[in-house]
N, C-alpha and C. Protein backbone atom coordinates (compact mmCIF):
# COMPACT_ATOMS: atom_id res chain seq x y z
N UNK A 1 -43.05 118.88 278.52
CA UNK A 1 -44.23 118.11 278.84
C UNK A 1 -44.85 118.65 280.12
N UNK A 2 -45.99 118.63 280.37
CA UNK A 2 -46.79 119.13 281.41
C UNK A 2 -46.70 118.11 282.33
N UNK A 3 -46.91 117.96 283.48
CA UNK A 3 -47.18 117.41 284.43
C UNK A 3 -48.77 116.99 284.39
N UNK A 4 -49.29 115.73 284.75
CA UNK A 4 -50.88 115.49 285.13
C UNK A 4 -50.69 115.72 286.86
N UNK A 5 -51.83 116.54 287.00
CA UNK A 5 -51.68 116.38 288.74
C UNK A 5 -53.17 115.66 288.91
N UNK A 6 -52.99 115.05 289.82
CA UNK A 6 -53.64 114.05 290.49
C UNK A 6 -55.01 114.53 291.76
N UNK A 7 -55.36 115.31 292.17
CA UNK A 7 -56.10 115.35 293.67
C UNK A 7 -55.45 116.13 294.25
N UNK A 8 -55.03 116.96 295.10
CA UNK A 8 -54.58 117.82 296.16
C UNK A 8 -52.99 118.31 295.44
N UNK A 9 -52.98 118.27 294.34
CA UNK A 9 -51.46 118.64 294.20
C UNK A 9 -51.01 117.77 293.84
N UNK A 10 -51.12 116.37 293.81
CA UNK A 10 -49.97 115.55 293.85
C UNK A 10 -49.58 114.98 292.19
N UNK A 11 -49.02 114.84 291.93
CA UNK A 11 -48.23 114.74 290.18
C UNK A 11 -49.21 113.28 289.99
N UNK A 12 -50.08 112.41 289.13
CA UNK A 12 -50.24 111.43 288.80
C UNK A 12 -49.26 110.48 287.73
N UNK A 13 -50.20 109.51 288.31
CA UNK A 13 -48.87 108.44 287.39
C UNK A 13 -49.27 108.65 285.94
N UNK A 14 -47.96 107.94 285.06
CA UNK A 14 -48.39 108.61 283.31
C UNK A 14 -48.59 106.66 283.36
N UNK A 15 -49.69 106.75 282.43
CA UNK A 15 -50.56 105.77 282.33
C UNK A 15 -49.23 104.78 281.72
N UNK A 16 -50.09 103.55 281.85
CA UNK A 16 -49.02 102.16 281.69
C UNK A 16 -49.72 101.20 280.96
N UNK A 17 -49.34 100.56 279.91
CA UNK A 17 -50.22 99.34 279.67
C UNK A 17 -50.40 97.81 280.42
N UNK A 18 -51.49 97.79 280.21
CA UNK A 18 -51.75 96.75 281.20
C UNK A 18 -50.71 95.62 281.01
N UNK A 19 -50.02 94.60 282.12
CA UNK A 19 -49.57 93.54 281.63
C UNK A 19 -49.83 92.41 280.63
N UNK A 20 -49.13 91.71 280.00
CA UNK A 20 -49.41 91.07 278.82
C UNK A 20 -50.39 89.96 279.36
N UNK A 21 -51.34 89.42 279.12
CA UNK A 21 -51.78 87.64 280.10
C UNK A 21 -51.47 86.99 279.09
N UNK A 22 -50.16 86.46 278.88
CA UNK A 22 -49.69 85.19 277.83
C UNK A 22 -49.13 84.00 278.80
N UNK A 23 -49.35 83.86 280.05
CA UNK A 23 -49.43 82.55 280.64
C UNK A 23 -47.99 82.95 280.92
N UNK A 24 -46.92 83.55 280.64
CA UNK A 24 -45.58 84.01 280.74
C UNK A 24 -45.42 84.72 281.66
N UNK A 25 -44.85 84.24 283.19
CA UNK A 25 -44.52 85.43 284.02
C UNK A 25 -43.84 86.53 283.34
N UNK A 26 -43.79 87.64 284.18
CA UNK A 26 -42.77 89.06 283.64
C UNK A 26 -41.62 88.91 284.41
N UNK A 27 -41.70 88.19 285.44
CA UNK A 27 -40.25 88.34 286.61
C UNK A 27 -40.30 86.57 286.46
N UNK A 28 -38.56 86.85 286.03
CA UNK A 28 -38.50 85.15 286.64
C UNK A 28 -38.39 84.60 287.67
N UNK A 29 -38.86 83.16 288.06
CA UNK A 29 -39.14 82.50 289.15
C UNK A 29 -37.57 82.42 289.67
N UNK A 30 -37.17 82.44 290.91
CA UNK A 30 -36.14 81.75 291.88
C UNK A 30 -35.59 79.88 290.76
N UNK A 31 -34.56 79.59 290.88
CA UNK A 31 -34.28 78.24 290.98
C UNK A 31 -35.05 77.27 291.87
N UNK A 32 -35.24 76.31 291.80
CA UNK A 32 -36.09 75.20 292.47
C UNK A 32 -34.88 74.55 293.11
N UNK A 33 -34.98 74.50 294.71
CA UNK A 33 -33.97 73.22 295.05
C UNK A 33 -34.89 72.25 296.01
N UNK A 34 -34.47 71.24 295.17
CA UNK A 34 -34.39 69.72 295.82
C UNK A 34 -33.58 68.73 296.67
N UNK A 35 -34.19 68.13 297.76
CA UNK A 35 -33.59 67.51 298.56
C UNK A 35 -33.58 66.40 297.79
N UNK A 36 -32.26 65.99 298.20
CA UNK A 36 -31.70 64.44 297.24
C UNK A 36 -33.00 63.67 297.70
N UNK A 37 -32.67 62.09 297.02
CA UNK A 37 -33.95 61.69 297.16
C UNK A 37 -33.18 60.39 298.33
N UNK A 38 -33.79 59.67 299.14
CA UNK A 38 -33.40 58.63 299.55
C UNK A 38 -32.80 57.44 299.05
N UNK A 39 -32.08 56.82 298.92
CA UNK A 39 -31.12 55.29 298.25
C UNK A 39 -31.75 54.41 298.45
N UNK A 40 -32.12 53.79 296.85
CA UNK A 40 -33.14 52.84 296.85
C UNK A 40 -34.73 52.95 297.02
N UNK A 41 -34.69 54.28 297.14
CA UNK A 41 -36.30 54.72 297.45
C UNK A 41 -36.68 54.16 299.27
N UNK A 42 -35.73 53.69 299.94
CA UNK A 42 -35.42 53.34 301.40
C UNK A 42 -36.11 54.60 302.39
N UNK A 43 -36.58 55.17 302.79
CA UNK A 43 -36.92 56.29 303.93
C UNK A 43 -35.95 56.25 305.19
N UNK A 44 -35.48 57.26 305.62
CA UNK A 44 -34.64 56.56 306.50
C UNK A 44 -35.63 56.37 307.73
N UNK A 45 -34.98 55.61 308.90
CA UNK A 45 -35.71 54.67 309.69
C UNK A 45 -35.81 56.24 311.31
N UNK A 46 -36.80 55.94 311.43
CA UNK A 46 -37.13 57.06 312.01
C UNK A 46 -37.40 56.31 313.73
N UNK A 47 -37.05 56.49 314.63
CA UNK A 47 -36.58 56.29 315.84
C UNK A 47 -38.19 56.09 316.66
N UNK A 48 -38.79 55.80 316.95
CA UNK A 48 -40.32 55.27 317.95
C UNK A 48 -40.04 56.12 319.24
N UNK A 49 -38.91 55.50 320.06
CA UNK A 49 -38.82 56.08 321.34
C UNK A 49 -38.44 57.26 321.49
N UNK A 50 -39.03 58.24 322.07
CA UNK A 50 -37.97 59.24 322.29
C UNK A 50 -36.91 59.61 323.38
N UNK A 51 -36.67 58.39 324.27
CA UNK A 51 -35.77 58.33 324.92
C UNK A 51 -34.06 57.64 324.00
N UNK A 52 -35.21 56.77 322.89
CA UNK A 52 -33.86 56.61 322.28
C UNK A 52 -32.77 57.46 321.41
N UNK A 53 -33.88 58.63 321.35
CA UNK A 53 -33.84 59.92 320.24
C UNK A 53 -32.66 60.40 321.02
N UNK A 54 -32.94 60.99 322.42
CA UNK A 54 -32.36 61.64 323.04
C UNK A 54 -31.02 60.73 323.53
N UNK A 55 -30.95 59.73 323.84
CA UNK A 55 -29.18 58.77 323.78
C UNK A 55 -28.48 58.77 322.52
N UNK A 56 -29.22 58.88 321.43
CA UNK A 56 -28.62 59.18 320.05
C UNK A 56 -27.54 60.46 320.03
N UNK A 57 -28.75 61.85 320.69
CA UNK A 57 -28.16 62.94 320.56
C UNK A 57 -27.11 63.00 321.79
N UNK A 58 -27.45 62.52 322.50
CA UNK A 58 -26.43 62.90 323.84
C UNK A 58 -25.11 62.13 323.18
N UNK A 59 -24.73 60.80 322.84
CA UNK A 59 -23.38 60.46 322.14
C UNK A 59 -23.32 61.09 321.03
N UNK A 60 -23.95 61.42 320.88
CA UNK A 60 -23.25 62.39 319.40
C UNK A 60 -22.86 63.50 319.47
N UNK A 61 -23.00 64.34 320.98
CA UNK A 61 -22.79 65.63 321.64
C UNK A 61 -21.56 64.92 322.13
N UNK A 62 -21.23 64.01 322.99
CA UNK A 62 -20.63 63.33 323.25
C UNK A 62 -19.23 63.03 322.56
N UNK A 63 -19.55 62.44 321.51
CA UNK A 63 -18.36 62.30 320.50
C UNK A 63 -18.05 63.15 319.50
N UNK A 64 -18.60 64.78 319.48
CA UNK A 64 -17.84 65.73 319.16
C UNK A 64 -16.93 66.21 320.39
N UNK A 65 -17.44 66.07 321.22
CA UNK A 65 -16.89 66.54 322.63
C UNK A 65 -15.36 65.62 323.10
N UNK A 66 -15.21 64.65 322.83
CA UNK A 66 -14.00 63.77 322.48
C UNK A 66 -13.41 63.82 321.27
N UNK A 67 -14.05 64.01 320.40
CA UNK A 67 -12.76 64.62 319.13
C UNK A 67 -12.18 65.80 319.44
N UNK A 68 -12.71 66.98 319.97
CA UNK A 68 -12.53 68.31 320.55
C UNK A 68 -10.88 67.80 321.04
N UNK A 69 -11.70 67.44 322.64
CA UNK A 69 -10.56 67.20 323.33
C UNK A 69 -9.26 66.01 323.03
N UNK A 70 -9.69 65.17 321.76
CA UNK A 70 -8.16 64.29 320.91
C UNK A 70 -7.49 65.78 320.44
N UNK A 71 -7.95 66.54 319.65
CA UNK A 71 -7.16 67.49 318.71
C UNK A 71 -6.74 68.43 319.56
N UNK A 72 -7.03 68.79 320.81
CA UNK A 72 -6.12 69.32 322.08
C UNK A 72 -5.10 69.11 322.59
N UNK A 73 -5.41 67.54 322.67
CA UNK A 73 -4.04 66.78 323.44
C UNK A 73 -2.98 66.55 322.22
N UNK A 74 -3.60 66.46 320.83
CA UNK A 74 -2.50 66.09 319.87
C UNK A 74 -1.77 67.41 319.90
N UNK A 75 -2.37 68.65 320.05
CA UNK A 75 -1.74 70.25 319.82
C UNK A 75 -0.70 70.20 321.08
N UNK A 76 -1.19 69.63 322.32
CA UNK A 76 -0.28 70.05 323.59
C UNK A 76 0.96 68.78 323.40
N UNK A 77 0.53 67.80 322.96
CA UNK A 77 2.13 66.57 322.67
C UNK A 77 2.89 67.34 321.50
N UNK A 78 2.08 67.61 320.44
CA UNK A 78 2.98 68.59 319.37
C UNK A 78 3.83 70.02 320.14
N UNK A 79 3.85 70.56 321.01
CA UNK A 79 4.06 71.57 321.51
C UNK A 79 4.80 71.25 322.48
N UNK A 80 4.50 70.13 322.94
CA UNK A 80 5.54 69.46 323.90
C UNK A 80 6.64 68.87 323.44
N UNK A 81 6.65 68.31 322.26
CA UNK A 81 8.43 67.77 321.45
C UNK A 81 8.45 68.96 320.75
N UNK A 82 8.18 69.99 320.50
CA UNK A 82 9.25 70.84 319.60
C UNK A 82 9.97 71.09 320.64
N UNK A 83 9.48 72.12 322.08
CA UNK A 83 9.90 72.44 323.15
C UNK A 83 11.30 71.62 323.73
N UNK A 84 10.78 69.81 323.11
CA UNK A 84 11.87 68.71 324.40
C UNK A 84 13.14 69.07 323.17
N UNK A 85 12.81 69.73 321.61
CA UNK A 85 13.83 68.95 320.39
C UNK A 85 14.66 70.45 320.63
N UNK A 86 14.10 71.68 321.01
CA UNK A 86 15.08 72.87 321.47
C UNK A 86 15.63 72.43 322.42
N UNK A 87 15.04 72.12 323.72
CA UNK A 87 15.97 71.97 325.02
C UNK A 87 17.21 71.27 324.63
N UNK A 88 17.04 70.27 323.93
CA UNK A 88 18.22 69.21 323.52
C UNK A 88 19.24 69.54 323.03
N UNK A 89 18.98 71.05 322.12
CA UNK A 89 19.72 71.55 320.61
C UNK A 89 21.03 72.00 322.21
């Protein structure tokens, strides 16, 4: 087969038929995701102040920051009786 060249040398494209227009994409779409919907059709309640916004977030920074440090102290008492149950042996 011959080559078509194009303008300055360059190889052209070998012709294509046009896409079909049957209302049918050619590439399929992504999945659709949806955010659950609210319980009861309820919205949740959305905060006015924003000082109250910010005491919300600060205990809740807060009380990861104290679970942190419970699962520390439970690791250092665990580490502390194996240690007391050797000394004993």
């Amino acid at each position: 087969m011959a080559k078509q060249m194009q303008g300055r040398g360059r190889p052209g494209r070998a012709e294509t038929a046009p896409p079909a227009v049957s209302g049918v994409p050619t590439t399929p779409e992504p999945p659709v995701r949806r955010w659950p919907h609210p319980v009861d059709g309820a919205e949740p309640l959305r905060q006015a102040d924003p000082a109250l916004h910010f005491i919300h977030c600060a205990l809740s920074y807060q009380n990861e920051l104290l679970a942190d440090i419970k699962a520390l102290l439970e690791q250092i008492a665990a580490a502390g009786e194996e240690t007391e149950e050797e000394e004993s042996e």
